[in-house]
Protein backbone atom coordinates (compact mmCIF):
# COMPACT_ATOMS: atom_id res chain seq x y z
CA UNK A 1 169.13 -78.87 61.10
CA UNK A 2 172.42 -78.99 62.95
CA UNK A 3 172.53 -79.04 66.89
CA UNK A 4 174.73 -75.89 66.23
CA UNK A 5 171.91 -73.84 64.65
CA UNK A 6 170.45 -74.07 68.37
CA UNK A 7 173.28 -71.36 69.52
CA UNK A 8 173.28 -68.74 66.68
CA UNK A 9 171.52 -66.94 64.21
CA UNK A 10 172.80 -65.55 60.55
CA UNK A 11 172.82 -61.56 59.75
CA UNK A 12 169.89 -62.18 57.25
CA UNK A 13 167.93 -63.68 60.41
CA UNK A 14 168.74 -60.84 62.92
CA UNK A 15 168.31 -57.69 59.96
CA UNK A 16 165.03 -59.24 59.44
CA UNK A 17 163.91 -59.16 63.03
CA UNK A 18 165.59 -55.86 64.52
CA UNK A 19 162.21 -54.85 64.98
CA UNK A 20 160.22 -57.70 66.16
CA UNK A 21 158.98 -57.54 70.11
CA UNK A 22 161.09 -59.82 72.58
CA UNK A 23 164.11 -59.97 70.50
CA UNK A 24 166.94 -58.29 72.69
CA UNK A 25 170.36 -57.58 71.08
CA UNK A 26 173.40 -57.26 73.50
CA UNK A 27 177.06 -55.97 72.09
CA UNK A 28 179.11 -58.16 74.06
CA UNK A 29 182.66 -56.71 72.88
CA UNK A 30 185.56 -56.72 75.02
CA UNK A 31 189.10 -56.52 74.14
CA UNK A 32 192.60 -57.84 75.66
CA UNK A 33 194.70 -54.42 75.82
CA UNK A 34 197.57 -55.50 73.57
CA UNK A 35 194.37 -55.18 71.07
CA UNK A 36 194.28 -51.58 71.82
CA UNK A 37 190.48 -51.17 71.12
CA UNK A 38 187.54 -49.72 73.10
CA UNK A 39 184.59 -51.61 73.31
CA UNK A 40 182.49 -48.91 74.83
CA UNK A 41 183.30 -46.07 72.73
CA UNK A 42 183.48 -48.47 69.21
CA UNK A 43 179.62 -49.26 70.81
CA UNK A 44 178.98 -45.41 70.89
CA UNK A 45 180.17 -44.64 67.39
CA UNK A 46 178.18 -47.53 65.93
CA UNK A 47 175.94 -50.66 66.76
CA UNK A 48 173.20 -52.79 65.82
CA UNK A 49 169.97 -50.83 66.33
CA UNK A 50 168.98 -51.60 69.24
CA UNK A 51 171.71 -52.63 70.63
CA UNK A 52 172.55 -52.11 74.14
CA UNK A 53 176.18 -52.67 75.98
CA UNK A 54 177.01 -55.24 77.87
CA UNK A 55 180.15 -54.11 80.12
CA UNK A 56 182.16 -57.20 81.33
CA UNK A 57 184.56 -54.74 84.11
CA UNK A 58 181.20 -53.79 85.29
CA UNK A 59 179.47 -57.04 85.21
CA UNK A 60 181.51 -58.39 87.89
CA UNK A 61 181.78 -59.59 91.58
CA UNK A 62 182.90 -55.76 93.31
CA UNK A 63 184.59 -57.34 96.05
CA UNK A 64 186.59 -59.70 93.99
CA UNK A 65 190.22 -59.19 93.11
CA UNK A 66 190.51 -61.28 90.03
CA UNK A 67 189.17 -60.07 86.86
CA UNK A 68 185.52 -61.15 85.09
CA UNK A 69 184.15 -62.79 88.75
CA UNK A 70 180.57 -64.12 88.21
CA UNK A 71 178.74 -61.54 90.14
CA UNK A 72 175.72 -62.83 92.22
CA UNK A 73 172.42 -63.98 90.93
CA UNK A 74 171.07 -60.84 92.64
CA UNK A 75 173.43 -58.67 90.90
CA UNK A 76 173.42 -59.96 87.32
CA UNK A 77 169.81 -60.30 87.75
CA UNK A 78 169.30 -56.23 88.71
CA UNK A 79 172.22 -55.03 86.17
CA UNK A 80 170.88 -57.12 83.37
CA UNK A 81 167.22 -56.28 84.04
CA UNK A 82 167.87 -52.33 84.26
CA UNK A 83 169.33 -52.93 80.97
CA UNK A 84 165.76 -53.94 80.00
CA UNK A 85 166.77 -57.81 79.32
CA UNK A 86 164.25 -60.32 80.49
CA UNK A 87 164.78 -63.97 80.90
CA UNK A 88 162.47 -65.52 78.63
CA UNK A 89 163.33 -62.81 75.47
CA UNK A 90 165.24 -63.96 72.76
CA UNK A 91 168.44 -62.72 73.41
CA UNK A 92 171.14 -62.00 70.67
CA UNK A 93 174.35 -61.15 71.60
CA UNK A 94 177.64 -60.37 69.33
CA UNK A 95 180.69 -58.89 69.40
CA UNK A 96 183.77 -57.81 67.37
CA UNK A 97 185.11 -60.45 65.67
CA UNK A 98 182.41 -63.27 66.29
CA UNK A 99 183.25 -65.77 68.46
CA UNK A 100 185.83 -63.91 71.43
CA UNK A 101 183.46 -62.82 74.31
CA UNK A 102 180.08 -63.18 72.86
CA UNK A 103 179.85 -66.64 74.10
CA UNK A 104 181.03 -65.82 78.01
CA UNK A 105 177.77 -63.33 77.53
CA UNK A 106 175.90 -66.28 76.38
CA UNK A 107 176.95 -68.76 79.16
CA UNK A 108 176.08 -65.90 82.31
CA UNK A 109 172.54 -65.08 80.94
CA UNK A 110 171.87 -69.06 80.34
CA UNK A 111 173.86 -69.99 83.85
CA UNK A 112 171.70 -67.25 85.90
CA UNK A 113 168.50 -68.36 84.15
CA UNK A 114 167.93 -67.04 80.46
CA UNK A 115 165.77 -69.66 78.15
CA UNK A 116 167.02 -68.16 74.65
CA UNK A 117 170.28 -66.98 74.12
CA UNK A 118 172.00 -67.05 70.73
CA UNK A 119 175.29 -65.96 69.07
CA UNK A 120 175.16 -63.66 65.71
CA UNK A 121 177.84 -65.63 63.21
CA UNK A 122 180.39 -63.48 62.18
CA UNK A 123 180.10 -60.82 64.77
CA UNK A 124 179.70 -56.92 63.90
CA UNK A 125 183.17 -56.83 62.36
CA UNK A 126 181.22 -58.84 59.70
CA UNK A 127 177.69 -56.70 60.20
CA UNK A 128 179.37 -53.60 59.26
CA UNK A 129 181.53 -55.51 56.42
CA UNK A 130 178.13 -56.03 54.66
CA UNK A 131 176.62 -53.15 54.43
CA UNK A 132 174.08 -54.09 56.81
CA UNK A 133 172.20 -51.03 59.59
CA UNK A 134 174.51 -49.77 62.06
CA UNK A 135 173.68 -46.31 64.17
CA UNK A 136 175.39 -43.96 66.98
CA UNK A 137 171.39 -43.51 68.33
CA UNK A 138 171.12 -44.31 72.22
CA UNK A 139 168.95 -47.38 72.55
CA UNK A 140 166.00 -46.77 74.64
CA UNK A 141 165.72 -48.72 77.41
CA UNK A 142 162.71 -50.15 79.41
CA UNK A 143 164.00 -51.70 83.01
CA UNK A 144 162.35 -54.68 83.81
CA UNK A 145 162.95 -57.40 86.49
CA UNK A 146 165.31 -60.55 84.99
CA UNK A 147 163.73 -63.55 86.98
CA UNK A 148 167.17 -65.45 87.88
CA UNK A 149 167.43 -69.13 87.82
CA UNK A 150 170.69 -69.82 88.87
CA UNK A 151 172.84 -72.85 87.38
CA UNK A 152 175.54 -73.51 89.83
CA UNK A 153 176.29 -76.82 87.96
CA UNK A 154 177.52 -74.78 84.87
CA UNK A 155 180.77 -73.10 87.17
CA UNK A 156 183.68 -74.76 88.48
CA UNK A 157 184.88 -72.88 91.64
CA UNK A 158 188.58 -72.89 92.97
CA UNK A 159 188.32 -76.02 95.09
CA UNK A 160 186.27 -77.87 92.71
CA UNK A 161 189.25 -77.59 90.60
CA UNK A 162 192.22 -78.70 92.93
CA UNK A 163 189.98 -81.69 93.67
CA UNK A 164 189.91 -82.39 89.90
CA UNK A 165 193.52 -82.11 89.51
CA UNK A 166 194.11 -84.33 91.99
CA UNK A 167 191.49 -86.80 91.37
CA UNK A 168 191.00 -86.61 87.08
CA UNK A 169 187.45 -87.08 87.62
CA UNK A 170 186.57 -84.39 84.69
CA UNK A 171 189.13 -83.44 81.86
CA UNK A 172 190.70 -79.92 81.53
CA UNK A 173 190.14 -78.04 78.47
CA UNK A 174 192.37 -74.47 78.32
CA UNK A 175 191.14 -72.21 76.12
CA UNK A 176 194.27 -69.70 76.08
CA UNK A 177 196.82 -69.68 73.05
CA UNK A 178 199.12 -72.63 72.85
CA UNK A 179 202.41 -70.32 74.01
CA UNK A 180 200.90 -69.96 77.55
CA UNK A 181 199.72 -73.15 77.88
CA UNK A 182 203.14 -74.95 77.53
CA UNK A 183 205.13 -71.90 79.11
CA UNK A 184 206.85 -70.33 76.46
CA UNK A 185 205.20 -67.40 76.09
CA UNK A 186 204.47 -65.16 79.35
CA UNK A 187 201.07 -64.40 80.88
CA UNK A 188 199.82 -60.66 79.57
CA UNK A 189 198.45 -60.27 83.40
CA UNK A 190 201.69 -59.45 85.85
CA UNK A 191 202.32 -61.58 88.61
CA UNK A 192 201.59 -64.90 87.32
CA UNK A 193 203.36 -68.41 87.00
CA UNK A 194 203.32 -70.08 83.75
CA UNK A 195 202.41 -73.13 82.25
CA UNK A 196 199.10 -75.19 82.65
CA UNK A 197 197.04 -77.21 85.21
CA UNK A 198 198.60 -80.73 85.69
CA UNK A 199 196.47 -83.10 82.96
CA UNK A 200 195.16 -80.09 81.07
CA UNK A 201 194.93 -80.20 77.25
CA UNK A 202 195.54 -77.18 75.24
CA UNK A 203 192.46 -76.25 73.01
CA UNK A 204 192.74 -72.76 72.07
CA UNK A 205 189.93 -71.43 71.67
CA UNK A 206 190.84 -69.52 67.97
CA UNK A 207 191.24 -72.54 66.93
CA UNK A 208 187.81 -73.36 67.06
CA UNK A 209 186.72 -70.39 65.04
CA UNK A 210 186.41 -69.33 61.14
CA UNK A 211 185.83 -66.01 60.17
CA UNK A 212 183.66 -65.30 62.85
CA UNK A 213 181.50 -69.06 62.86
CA UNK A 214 182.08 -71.60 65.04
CA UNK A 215 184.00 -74.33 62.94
CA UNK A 216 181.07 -77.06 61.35
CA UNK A 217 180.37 -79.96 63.77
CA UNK A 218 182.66 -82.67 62.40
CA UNK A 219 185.37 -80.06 61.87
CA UNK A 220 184.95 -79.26 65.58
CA UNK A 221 184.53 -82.65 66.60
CA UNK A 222 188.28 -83.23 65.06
CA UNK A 223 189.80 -80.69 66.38
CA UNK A 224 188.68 -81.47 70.15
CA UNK A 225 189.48 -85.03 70.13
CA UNK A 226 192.81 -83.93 68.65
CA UNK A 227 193.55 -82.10 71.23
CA UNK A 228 193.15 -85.73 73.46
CA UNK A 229 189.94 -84.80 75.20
CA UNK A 230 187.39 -87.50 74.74
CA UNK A 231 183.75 -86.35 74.11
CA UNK A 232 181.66 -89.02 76.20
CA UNK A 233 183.22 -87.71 79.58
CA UNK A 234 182.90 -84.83 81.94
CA UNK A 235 184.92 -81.42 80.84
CA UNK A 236 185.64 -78.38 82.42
CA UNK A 237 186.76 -75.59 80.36
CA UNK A 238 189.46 -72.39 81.18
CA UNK A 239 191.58 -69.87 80.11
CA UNK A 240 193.21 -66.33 81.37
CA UNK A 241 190.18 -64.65 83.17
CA UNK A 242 187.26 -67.10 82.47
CA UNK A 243 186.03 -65.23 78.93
CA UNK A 244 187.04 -67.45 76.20
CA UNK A 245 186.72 -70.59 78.30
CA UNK A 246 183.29 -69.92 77.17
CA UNK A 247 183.70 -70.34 73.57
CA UNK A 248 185.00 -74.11 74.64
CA UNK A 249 181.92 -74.51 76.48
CA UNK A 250 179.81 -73.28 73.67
CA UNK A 251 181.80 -75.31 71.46
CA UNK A 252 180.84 -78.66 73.64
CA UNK A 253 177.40 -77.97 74.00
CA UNK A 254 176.86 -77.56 70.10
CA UNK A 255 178.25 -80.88 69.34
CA UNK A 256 175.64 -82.59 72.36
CA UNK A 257 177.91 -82.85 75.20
CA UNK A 258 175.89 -82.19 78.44
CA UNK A 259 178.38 -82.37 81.40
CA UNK A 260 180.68 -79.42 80.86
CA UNK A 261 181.69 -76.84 83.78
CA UNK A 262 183.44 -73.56 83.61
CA UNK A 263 186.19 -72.53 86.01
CA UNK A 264 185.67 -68.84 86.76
CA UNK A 265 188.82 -68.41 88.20
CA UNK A 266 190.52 -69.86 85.19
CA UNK A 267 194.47 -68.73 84.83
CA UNK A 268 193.98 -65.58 86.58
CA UNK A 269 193.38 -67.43 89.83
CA UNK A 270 195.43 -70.43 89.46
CA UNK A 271 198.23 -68.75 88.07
CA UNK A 272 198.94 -65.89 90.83
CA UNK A 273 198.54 -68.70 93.54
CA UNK A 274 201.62 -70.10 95.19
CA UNK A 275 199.72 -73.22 96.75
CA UNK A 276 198.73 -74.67 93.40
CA UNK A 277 200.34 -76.97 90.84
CA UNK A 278 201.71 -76.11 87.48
CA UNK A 279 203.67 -77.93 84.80
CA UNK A 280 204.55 -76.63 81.37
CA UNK A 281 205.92 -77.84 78.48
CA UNK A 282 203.34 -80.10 76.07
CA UNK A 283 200.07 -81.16 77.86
C-alpha cells in the first residue's frame, strides 16, 4: 500500500461506512468568487448523509483582518466540537471538486490535534456523478468537547517567513496559479502587489491534481522536483489566503517528507505589505 492511501479514502470505502460509529464526514467546500458558487446553500440542497458544514469565513481568527486566520486552539477546539467532531474519530472531509479546500480542513483538525483525518478522492462533484446517496436532511448533531493538541511546528507565521527569505533556510513552495506567481496576471484580492516571495518556486497547486485524486506518487514526485524544490530539505508551502497551500502540504506529506510548514498569511499578508520583498517574473 502506497504512503498516499494514509490521507484518503475511495467512494466505495466511505458509502460502505456512512453508518459506522466514529466515522465523521465534514463538507469542506469553499469557493473563490469568480467561481460564483455557494458552498453553504449547494451543502443545504444536497450532501453526504451525515454530513455536516465546515464554514472556512467562520472558522477564523475574529480579530484578524486577513482572510482564513488560524483561529486559536480554544476556538477551533469549541467550534469544531459543537459541531460534534472529536479528535480521535475518523474524520472524512471533501469538497467540490476533490482536492481545492478539503486538504486546508485536513491540515487545521491534524495541526490542532486530530489523529485521523482523511480526504474522499474525487470530491462530491464526483459522489453525486455516480449515483451514489446524497440528501437535503439536517444532520443531527451531538456537541462534544474536541481535546486540542496544538502543532505550532506545522504554521509558518509572518516573521518566520521574512527570516526565511532572508536566510533560505527552508524552500518556498506557492501554491497559486502560475500568472500570479510571475506577475502577469493580477491578484483577485484588491490592494495587493504582485509577483512572488524572493526564492519562491511556483507549484500550483492544480497541477498536482487529476480529476479530483491527488496525482500517483512518482507522478507527484516529478512534478515537485520540476518545479526545482528538492525533496530531502525543509519546505514551507503558500498561496493567496493560506487554503490551497494545503494541498502542497498534503502533497509533501504523502510522498514521506516530514519537515513542511504552512504560512498562514500566505499572499494575502505578504502581498498588501509595503515592508516586504517581491520579485516577479520566472521563479
Amino acid at each position: 500500500m502506497s504512503e498516499q492511501a494514509n490521507f484518503f479514502v475511495t467512494p466505495d470505502w466511505l458509502q460502505d461506512n456512512l453508518d459506522t460509529p466514529g466515522v465523521t464526514i465534514i463538507d469542506g467546500s469553499w469557493y473563490l468568487p469568480a467561481q460564483n458558487r455557494d458552498p453553504k446553500a449547494e451543502y443545504d440542497a444536497a450532501h453526504i448523509p451525515g454530513a455536516v458544514f465546515f464554514d472556512h469565513e467562520q472558522v477564523v481568527e475574529p480579530s484578524s483582518t486577513l482572510p482564513h486566520t488560524l483561529p486559536t486552539p480554544e476556538d477551533f477546539a469549541r467550534i469544531i466540537g459543537a459541531a460534534g467532531i472529536a479528535a480521535d474519530d475518523t474524520i472524512i472531509v471533501y469538497d467540490g471538486p476533490g482536492l481545492f479546500t478539503a486538504p486546508r480542513v485536513w491540515w487545521m483538525l491534524r495541526t490542532f490535534g486530530a489523529k485521523d483525518v482523511r480526504i474522499l478522492e474525487g470530491g462530491f462533484d464526483s459522489w453525486k456523478a455516480a449515483g451514489r446517496p446524497v440528501t437535503d436532511e439536517l444532520t443531527p448533531v451531538a456537541p462534544c468537547v474536541f481535546h486540542v493538541d496544538p502543532h505550532p511546528d506545522r504554521i509558518a507565521s509572518f516573521e518566520d517567513m521574512m527570516g526565511i527569505v532572508e536566510s533560505g533556510e527552508r524552500q518556498i513552495a506557492d501554491a497559486r496559479p502560475a500568472g500570479r506567481f510571475t506577475g502577469k496576471d493580477p491578484e483577485p484580492r484588491e490592494g495587493m502587489r504582485t509577483g512572488h516571495m524572493p526564492g519562491a518556486r511556483s507549484l500550483p497547486a492544480l497541477s498536482l491534481a487529476r480529476d479530483g485524486k491527488l496525482l500517483p506518487a512518482d507522478e507527484l514526485k516529478a512534478r515537485i522536483e520540476s518545479a526545482g524544490l528538492d525533496l530531502q530539505k525543509p519546505i514551507v508551502t503558500s498561496c493567496g489566503s493560506g487554503i490551497t497551500a494545503a494541498v502542497l502540504f498534503l502533497a509533501l506529506e504523502s510522498l514521506g517528507h516530514k519537515d513542511v510548514k504552512l504560512y498562514d498569511g500566505s499572499w494575502s499578508e505578504w502581498g498588501s505589505r509595503t515592508d516586504t520583498p517581491v520579485t516577479t517574473g520566472e521563479a
